[in-house]
N, C-alpha and C. Protein backbone atom coordinates (compact mmCIF):
# COMPACT_ATOMS: atom_id res chain seq x y z
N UNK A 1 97.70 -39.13 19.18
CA UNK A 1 97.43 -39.70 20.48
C UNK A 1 96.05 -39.24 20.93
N UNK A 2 95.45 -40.08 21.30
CA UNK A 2 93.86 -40.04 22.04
C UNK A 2 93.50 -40.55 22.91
N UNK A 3 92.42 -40.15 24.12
CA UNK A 3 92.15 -40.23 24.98
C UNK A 3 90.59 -40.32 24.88
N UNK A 4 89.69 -40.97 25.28
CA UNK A 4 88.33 -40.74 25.84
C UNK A 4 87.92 -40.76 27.21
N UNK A 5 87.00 -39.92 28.12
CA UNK A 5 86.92 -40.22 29.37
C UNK A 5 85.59 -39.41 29.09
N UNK A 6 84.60 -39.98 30.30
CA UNK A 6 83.52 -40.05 30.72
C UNK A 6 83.79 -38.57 32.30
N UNK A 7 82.93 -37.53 31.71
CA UNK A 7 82.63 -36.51 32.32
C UNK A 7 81.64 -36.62 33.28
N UNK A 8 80.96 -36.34 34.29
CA UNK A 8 79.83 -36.90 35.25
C UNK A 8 79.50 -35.23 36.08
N UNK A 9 78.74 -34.57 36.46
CA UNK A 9 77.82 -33.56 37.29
C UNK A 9 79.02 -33.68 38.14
N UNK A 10 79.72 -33.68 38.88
CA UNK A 10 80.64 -33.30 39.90
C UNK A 10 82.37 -32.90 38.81
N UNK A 11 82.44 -33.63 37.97
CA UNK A 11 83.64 -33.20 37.01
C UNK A 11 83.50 -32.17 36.73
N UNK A 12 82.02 -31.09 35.97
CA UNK A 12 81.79 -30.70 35.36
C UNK A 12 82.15 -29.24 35.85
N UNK A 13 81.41 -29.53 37.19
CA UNK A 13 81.31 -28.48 38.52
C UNK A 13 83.08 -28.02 38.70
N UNK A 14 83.57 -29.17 38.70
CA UNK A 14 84.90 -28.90 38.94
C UNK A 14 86.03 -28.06 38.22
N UNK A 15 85.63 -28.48 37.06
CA UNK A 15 86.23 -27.66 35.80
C UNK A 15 86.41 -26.67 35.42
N UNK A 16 84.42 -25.78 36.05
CA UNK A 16 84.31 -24.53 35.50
C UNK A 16 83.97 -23.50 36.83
N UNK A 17 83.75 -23.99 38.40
CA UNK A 17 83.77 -23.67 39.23
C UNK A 17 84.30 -21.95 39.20
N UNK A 18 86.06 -22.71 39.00
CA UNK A 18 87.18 -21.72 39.26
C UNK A 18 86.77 -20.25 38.04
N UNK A 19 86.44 -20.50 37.40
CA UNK A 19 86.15 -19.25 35.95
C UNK A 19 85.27 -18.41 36.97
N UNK A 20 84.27 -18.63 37.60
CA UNK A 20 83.34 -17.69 38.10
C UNK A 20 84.25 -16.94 39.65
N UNK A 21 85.29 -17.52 39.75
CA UNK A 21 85.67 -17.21 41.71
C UNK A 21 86.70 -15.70 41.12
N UNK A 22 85.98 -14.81 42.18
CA UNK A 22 87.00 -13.88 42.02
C UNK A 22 87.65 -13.59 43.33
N UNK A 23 88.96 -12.43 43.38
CA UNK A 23 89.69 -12.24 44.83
C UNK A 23 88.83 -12.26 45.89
N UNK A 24 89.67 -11.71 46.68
CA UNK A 24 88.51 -11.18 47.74
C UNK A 24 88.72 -9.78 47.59
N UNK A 25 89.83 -9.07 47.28
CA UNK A 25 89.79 -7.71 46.85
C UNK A 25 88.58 -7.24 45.79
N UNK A 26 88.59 -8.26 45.32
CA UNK A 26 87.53 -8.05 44.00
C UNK A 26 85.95 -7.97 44.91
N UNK A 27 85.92 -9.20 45.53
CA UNK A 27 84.60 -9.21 46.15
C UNK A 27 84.51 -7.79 47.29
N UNK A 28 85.29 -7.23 47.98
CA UNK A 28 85.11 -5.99 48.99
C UNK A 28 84.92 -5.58 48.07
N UNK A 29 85.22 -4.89 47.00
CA UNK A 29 85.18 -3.55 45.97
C UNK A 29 83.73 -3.73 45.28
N UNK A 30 83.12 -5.18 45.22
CA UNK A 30 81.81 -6.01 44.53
C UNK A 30 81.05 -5.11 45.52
N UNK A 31 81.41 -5.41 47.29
CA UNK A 31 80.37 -4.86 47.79
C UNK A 31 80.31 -3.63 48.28
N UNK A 32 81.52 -2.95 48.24
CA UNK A 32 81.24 -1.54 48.04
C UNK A 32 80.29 -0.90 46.85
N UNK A 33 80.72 -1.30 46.05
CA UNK A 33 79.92 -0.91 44.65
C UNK A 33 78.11 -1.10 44.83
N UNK A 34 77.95 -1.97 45.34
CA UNK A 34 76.47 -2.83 45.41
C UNK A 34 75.91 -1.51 46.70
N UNK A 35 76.31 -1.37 47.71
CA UNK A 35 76.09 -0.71 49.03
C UNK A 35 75.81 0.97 48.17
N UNK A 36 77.21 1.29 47.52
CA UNK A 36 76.68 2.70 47.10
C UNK A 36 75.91 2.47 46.13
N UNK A 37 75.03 1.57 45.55
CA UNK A 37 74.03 1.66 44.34
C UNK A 37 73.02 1.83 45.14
N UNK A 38 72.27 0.76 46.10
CA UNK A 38 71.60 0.72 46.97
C UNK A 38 71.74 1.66 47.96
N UNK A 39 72.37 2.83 48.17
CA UNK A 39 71.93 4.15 48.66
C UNK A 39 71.21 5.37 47.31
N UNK A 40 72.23 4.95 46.56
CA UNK A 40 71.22 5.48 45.10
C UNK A 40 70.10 5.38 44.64
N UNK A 41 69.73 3.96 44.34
CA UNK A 41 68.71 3.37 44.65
C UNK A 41 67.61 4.06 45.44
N UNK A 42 67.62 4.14 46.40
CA UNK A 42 66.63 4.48 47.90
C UNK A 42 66.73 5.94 47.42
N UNK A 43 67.53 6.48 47.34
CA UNK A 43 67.41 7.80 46.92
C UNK A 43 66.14 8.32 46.37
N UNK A 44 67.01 7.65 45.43
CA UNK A 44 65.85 7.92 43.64
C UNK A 44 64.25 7.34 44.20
N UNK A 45 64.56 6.16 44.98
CA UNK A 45 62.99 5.67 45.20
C UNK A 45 62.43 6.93 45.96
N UNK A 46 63.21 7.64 47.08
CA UNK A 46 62.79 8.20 47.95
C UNK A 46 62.07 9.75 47.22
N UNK A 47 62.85 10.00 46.55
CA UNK A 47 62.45 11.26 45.23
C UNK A 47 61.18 11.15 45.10
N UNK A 48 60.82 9.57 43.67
CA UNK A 48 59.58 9.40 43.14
C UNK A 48 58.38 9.38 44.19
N UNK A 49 58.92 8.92 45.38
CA UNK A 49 57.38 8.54 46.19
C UNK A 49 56.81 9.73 46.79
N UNK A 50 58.07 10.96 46.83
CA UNK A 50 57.63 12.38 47.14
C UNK A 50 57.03 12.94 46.24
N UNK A 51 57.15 12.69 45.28
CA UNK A 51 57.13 13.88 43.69
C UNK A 51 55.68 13.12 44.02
N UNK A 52 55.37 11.53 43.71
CA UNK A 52 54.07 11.23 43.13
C UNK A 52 53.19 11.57 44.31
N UNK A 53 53.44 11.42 45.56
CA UNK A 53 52.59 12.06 46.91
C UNK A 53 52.16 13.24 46.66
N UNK A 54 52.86 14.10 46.32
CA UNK A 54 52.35 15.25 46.12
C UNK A 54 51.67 15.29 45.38
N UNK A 55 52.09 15.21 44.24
CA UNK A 55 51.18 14.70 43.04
C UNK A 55 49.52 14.39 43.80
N UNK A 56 49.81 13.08 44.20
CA UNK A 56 48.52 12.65 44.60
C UNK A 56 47.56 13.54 45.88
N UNK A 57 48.51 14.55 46.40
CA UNK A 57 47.97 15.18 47.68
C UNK A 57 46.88 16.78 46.94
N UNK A 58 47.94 16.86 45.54
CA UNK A 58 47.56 18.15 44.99
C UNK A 58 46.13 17.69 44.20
N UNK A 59 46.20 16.43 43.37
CA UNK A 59 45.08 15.90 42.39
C UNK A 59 44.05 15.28 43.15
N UNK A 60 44.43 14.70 44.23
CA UNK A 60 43.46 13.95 45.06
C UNK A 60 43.54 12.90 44.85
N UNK A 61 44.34 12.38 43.83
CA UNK A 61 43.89 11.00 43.54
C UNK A 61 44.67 10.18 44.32
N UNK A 62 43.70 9.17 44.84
CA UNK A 62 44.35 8.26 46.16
C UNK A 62 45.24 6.91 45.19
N UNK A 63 44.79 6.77 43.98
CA UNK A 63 45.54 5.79 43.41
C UNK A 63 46.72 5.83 43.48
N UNK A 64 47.23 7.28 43.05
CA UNK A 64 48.62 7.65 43.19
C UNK A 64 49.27 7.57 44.26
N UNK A 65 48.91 6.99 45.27
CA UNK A 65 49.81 6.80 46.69
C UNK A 65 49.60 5.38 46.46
N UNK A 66 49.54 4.43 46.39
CA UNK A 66 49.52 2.67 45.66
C UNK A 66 50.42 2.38 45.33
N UNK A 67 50.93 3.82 43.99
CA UNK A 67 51.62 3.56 42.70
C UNK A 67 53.04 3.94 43.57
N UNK A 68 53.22 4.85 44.38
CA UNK A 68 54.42 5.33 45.27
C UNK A 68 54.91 4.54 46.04
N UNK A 69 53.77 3.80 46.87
CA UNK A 69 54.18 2.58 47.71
C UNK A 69 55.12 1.58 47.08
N UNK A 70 54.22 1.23 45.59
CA UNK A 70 54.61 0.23 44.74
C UNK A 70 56.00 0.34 44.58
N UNK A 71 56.19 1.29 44.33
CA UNK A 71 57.43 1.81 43.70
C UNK A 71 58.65 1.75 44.51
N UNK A 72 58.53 2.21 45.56
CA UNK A 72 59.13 2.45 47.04
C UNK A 72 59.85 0.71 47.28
N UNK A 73 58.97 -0.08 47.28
CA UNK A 73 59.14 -1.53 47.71
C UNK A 73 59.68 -2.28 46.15
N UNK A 74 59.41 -1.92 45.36
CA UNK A 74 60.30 -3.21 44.36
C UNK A 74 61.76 -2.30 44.18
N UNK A 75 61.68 -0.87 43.88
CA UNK A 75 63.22 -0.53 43.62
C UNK A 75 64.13 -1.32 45.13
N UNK A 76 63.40 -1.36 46.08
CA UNK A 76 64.32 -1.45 47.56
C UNK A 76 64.74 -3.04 47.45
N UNK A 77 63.64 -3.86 46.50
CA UNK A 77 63.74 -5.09 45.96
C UNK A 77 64.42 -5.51 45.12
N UNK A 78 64.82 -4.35 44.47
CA UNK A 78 65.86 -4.89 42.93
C UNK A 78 67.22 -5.26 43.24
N UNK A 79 68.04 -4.66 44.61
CA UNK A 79 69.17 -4.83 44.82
C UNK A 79 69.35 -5.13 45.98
N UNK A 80 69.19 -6.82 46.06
CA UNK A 80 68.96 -7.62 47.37
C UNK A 80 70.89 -7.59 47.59
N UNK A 81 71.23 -7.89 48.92
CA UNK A 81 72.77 -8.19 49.80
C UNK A 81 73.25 -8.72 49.13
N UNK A 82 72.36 -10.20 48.39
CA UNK A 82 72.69 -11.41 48.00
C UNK A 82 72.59 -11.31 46.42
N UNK A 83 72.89 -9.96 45.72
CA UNK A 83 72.73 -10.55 44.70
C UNK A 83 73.60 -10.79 43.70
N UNK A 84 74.97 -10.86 44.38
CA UNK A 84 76.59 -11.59 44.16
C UNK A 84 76.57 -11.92 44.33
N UNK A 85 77.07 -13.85 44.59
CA UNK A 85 77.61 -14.60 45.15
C UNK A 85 78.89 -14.91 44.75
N UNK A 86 80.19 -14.86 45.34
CA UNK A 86 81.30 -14.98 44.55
C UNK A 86 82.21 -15.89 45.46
N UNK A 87 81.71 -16.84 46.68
CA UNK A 87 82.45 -17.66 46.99
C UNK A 87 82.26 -18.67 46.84
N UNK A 88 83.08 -20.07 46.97
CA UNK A 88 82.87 -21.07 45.98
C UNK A 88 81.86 -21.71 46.30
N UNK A 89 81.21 -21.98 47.35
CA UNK A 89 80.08 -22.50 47.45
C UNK A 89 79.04 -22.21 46.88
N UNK A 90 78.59 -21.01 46.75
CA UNK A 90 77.73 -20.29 46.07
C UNK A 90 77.71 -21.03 44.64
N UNK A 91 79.16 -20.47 44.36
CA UNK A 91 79.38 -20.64 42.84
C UNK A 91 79.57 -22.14 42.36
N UNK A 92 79.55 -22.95 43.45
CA UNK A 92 78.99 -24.51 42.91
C UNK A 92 77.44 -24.69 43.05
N UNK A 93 76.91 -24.24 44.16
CA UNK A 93 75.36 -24.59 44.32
C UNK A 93 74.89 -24.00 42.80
N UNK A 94 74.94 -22.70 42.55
CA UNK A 94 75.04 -22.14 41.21
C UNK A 94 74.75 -23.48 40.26
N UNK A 95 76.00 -23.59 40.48
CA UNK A 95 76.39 -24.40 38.94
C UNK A 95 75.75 -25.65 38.94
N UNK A 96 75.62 -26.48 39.90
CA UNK A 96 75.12 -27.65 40.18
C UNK A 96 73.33 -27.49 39.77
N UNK A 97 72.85 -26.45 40.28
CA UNK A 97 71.44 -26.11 39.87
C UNK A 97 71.15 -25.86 38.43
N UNK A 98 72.19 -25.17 37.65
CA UNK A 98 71.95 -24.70 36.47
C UNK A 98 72.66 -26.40 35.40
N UNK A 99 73.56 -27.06 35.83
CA UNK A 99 73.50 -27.86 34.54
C UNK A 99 72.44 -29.21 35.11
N UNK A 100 72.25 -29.29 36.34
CA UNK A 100 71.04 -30.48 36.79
C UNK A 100 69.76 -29.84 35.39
N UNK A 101 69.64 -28.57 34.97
CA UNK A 101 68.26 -28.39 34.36
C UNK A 101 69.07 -29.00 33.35
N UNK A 102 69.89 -28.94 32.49
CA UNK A 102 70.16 -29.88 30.93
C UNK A 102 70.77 -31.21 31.35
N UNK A 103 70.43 -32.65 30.73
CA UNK A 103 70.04 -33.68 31.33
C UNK A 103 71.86 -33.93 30.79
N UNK A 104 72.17 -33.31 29.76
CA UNK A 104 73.38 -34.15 28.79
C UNK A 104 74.85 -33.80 30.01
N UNK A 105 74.49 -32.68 30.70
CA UNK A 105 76.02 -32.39 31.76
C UNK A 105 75.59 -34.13 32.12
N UNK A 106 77.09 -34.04 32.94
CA UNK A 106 77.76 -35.03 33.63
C UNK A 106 77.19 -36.97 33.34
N UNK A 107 76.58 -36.70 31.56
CA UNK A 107 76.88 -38.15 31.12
C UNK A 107 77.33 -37.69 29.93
N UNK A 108 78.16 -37.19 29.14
CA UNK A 108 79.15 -36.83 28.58
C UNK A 108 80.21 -37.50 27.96
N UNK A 109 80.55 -38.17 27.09
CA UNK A 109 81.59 -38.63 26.74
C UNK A 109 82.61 -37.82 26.20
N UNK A 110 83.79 -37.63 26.43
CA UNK A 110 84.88 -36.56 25.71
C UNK A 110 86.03 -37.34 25.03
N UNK A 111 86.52 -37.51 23.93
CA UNK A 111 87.24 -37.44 23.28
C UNK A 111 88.45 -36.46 22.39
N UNK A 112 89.57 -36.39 23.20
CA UNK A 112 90.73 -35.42 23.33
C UNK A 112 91.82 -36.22 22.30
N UNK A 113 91.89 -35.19 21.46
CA UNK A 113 93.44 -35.66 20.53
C UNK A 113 94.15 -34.61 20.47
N UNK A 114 95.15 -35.40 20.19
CA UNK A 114 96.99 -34.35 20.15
C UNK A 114 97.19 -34.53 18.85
N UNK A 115 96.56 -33.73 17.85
CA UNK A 115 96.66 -33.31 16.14
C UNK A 115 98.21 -32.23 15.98
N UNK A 116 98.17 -31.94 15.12
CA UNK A 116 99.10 -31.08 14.51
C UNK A 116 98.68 -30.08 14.32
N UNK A 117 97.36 -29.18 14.26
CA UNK A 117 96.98 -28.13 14.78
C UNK A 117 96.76 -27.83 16.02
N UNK A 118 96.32 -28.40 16.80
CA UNK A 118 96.31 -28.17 17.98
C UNK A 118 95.32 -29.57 18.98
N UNK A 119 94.96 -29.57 19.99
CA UNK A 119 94.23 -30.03 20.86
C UNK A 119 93.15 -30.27 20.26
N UNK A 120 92.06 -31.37 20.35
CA UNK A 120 91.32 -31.32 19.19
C UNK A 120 90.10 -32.40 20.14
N UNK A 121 88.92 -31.49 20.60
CA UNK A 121 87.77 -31.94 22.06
C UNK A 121 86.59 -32.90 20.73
N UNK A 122 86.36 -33.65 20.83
CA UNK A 122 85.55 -33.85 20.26
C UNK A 122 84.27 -34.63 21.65
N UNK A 123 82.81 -34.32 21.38
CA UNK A 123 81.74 -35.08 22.99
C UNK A 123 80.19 -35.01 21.40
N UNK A 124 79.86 -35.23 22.10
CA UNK A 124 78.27 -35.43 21.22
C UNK A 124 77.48 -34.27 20.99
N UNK A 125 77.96 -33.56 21.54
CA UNK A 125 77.63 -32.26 21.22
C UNK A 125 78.47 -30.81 20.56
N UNK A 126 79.26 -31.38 20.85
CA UNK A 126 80.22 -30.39 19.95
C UNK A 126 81.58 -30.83 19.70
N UNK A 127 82.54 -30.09 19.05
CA UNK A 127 83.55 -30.33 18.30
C UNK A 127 84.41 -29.15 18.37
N UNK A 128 85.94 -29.00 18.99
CA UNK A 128 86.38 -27.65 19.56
C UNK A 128 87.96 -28.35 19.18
N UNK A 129 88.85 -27.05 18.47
CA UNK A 129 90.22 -27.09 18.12
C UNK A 129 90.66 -26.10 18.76
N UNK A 130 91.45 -26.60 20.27
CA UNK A 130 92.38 -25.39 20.74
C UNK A 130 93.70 -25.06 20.56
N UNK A 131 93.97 -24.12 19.88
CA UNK A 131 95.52 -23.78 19.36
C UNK A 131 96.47 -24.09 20.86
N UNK A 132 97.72 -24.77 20.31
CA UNK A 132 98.58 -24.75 21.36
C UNK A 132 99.10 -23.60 21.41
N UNK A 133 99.18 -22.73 20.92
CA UNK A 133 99.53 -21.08 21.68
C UNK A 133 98.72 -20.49 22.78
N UNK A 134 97.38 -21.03 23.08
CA UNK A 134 96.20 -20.66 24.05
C UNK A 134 96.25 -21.51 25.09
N UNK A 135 97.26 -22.58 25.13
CA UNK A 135 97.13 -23.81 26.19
C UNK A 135 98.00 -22.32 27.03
N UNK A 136 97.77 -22.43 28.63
CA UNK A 136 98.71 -21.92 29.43
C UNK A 136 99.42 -22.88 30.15
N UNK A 137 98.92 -24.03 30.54
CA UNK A 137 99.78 -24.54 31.55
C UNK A 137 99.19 -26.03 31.48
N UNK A 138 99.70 -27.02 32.07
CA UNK A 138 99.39 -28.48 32.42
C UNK A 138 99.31 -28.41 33.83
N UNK A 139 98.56 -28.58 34.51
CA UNK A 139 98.69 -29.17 35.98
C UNK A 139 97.45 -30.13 36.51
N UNK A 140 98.05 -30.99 37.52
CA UNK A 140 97.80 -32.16 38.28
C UNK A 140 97.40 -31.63 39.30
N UNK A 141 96.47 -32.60 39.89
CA UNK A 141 95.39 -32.44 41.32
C UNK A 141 95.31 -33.70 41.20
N UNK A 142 94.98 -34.09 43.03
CA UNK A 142 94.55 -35.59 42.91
C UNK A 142 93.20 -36.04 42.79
N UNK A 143 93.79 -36.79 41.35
CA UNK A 143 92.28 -37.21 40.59
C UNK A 143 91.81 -36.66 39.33
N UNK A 144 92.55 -35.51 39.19
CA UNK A 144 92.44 -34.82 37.92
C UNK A 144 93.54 -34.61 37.19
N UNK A 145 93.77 -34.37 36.03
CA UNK A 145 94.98 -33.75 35.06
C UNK A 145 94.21 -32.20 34.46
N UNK A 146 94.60 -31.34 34.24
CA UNK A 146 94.08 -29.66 34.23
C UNK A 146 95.05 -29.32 33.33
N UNK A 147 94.12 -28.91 32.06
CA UNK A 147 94.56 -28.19 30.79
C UNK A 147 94.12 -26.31 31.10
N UNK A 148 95.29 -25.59 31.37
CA UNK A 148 94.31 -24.44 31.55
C UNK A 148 94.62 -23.65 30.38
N UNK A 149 93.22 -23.02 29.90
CA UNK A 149 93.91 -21.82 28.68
C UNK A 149 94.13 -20.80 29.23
N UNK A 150 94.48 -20.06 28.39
CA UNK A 150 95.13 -18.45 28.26
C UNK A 150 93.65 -17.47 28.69
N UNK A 151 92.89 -17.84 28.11
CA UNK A 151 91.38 -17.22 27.67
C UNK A 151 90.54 -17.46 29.48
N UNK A 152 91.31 -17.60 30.15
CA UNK A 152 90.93 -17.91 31.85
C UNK A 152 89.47 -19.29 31.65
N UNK A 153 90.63 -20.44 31.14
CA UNK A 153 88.90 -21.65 31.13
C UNK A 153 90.40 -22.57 31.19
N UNK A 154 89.29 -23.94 31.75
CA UNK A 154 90.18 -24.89 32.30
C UNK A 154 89.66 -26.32 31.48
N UNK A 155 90.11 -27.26 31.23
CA UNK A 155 89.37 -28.68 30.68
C UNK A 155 90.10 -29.57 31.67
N UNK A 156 89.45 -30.38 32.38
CA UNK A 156 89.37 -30.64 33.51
C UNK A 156 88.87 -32.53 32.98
N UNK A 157 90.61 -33.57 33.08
CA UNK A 157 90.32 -34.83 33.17
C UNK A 157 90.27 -35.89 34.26
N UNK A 158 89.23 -36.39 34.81
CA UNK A 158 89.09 -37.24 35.60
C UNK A 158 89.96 -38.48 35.30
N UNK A 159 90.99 -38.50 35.98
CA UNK A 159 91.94 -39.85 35.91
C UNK A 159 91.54 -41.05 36.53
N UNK A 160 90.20 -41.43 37.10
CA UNK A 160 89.31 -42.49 37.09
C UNK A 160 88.37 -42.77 35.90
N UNK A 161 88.34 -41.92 35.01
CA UNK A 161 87.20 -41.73 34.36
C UNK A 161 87.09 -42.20 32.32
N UNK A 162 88.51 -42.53 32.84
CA UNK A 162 89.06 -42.65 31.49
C UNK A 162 88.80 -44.31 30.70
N UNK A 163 88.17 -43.94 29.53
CA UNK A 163 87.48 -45.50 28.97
C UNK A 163 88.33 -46.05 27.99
N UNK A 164 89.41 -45.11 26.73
CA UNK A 164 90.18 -45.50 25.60
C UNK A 164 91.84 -44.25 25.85
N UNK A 165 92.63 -45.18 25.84
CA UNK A 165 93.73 -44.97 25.75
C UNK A 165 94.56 -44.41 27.39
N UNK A 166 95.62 -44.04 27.51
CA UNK A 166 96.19 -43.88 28.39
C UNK A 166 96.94 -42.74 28.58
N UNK A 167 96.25 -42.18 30.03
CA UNK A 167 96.22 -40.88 30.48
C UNK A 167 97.45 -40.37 30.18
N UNK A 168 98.59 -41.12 30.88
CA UNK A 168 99.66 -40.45 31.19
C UNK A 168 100.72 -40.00 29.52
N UNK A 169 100.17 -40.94 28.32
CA UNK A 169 100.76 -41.34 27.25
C UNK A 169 100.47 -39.85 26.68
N UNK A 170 99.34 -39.28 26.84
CA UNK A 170 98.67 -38.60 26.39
C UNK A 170 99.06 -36.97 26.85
N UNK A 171 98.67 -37.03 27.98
CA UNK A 171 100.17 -36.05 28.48
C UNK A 171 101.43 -35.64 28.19
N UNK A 172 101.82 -36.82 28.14
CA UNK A 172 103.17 -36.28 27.40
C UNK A 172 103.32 -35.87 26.35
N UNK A 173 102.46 -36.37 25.07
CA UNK A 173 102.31 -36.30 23.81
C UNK A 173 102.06 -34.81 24.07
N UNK A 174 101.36 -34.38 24.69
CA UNK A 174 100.42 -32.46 24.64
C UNK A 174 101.73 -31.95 25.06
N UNK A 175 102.45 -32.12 26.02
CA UNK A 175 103.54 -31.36 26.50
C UNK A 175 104.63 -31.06 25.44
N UNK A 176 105.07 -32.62 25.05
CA UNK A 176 105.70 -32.47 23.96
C UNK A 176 105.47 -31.12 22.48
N UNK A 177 103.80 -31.44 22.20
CA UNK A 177 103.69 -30.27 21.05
C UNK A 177 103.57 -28.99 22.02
N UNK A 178 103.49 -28.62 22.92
CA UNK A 178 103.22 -27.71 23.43
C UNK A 178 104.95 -27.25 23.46
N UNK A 179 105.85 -28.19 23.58
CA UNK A 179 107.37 -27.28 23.87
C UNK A 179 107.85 -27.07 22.39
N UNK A 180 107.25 -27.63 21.39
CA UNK A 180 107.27 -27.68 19.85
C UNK A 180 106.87 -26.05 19.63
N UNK A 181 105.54 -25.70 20.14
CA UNK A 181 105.03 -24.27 19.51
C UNK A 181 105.61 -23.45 20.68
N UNK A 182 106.16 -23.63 21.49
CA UNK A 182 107.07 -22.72 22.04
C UNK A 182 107.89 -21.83 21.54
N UNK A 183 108.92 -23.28 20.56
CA UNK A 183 110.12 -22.69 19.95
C UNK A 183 109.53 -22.13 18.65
């Protein structure tokens, strides 16, 4: 049983969105972690710009207060508020920016079969066999059908989007081998 459907820049987004979103427990503990680096951080900057001041107060050399300044301002620079983003907006603007640079996201053709080894992706760019022991689950959204694996990744079908064969036929066929490698 086979399926082809046409992937598009908003499918794409949709699919892999969820892989990057973490709790919010996760995100407080993100910014605890970030807050005590960035007192570390300042620390350590605060150290070097003493050590090299002196330095420069004992040698004379005025360069060496430049090099302290310098120093002072990019470490305080390396670990901006923002340099997590872990809610979904973020993590679509993200994503939307990064596959707009490769032209092939979201004109895509995918071709999905239900083989006897497993799930079997074939698109113009690559060629992928997922064992039905790694499928975790089937689920529906409106507008989509959602293959999720085990391995925390999702394949994500647009049920408008579909050019050869029939969605729902196809479904069943996966469910079916999927209650097959169960037993």
């Amino acid at each position: 049983m086979k399926i082809k459907f046409k992937i598009n820049l908003d499918d794409r987004i949709e699919s892999s969105w969820q892989d990057y979103l973490i709790s919010p427990e996760q995100q407080k503990r993100h910014a605890q972690y970030v807050s005590r680096l960035r007192l570390i951080w300042y620390f350590i900057a605060t150290l070097v710009f003493i050590i090299i001041s002196m330095l420069a107060y004992i040698t004379g050399i005025i360069f060496l207060y430049f090099i302290a300044i310098t120093v002072l301002f990019l470490w305080g620079a390396c670990i901006r508020k923002d340099s997590f983003n872990c809610d979904e907006k973020s993590i679509r603007r993200d994503l939307r920016e990064s596959y707009k640079a490769n032209p092939a996201y979201g004109k895509e053709e995918i071709e999905m079969e239900v083989s006897d080894n497993g799930l079997v992706m074939h698109s113009k760019y690559s060629e992928m066999l997922i064992y039905y022991k790694t499928i975790g689950r089937i689920a529906a959204t409106p507008g989509y059908k959602i293959i999720e694996y085990q391995y925390k990744s999702v394949s994500v079908i647009p049920e408008n989007s579909i050019i050869e064969g029939d969605l729902e036929d196809f479904m069943k066929a996966l469910q079916a081998k999927l209650n097959d490698a169960v037993q």
